[in-house]
C-alpha atoms as a PDB file:
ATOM      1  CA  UNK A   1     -62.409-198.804  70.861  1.00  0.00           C
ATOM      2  CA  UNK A   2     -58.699-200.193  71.479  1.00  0.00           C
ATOM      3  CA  UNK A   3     -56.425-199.945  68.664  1.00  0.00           C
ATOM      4  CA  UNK A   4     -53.274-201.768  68.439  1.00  0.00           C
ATOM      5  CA  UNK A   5     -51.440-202.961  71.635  1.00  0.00           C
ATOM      6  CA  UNK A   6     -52.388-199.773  74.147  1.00  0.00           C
ATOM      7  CA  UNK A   7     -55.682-198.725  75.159  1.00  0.00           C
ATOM      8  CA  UNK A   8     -56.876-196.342  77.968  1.00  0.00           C
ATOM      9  CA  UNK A   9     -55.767-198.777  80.401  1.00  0.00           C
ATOM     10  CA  UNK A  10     -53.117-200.992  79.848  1.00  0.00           C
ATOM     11  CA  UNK A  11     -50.666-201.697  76.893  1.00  0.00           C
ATOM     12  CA  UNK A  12     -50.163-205.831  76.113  1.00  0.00           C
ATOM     13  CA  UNK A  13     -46.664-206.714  76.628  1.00  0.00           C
ATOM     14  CA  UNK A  14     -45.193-210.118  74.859  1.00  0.00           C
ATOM     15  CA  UNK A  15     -42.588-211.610  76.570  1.00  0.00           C
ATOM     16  CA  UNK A  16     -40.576-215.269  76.571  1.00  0.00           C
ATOM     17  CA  UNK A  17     -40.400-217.025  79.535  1.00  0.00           C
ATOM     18  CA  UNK A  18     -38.375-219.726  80.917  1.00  0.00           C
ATOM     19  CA  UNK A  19     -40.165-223.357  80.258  1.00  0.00           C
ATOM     20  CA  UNK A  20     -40.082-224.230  83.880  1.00  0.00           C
ATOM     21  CA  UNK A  21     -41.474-221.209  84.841  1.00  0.00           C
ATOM     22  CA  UNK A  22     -44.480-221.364  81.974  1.00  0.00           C
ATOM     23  CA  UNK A  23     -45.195-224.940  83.020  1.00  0.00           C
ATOM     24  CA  UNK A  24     -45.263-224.297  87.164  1.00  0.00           C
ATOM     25  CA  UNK A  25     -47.731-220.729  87.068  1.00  0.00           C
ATOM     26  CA  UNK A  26     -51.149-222.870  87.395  1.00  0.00           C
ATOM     27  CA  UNK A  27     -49.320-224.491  90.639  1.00  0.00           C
ATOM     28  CA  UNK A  28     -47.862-220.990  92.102  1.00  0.00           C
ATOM     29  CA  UNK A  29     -51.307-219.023  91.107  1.00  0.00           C
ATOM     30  CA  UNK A  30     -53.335-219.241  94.523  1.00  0.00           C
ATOM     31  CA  UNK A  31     -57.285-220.777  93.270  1.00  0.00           C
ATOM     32  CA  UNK A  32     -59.128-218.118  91.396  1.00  0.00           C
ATOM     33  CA  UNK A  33     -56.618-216.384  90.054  1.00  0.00           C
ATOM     34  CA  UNK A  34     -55.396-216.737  86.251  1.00  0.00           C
ATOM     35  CA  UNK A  35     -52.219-216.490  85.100  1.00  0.00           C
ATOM     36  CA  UNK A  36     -52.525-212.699  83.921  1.00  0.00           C
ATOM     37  CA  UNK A  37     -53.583-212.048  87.720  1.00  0.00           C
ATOM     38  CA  UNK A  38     -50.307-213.845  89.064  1.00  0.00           C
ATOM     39  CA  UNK A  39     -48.149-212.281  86.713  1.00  0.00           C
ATOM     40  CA  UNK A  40     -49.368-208.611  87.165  1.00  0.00           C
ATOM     41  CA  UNK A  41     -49.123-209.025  90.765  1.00  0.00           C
ATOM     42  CA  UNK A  42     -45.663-210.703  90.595  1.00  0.00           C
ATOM     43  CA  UNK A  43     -44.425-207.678  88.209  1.00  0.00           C
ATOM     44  CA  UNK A  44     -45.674-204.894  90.595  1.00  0.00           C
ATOM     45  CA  UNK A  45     -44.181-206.549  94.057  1.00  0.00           C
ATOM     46  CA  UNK A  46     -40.750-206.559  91.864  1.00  0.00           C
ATOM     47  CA  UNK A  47     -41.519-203.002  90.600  1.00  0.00           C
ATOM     48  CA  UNK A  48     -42.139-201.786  94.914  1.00  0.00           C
ATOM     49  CA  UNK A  49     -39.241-203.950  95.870  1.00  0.00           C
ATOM     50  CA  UNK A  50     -36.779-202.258  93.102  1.00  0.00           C
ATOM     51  CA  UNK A  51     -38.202-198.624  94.147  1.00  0.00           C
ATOM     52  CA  UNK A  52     -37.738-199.088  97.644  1.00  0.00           C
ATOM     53  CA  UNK A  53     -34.182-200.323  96.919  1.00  0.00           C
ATOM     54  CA  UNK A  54     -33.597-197.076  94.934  1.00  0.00           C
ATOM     55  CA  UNK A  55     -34.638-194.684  97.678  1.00  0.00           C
ATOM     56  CA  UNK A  56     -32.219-193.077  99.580  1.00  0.00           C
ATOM     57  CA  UNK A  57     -31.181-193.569 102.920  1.00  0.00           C
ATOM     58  CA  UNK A  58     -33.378-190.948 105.459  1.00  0.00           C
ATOM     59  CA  UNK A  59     -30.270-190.725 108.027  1.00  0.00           C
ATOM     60  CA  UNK A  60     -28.001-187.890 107.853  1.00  0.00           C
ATOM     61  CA  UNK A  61     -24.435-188.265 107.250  1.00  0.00           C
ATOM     62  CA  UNK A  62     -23.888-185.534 109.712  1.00  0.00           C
ATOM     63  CA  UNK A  63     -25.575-187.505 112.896  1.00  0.00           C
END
């Protein structure tokens, strides 16, 4: 049984958002897919982006 904010899975996050942002996610969400489903996919193409960003360069100096 989950207690608090974390369970096995996940851990609820609370978070403000911009107005404009809040009031355009039903448009941006593609149909079927709820807000939580937008956002979580939003937060872990930032997440890949910022990793890949982070990695270093495979070519040598020395080439």
């Amino acid at each position: 049984m989950p207690t608090g904010n974390r369970n096995g899975k996940s851990v609820k996050i609370w978070a403000r958002i911009p107005l404009d942002l809040a009031d355009s996610l039903d448009d941006l969400a593609k149909d079927g897919e709820s807000r939580t489903d937008f956002i979580i996919q939003a937060l872990r193409e930032e997440a890949e982006r910022r990793r890949k960003e982070k990695k270093p360069a495979s070519v040598s100096k020395w080439v």
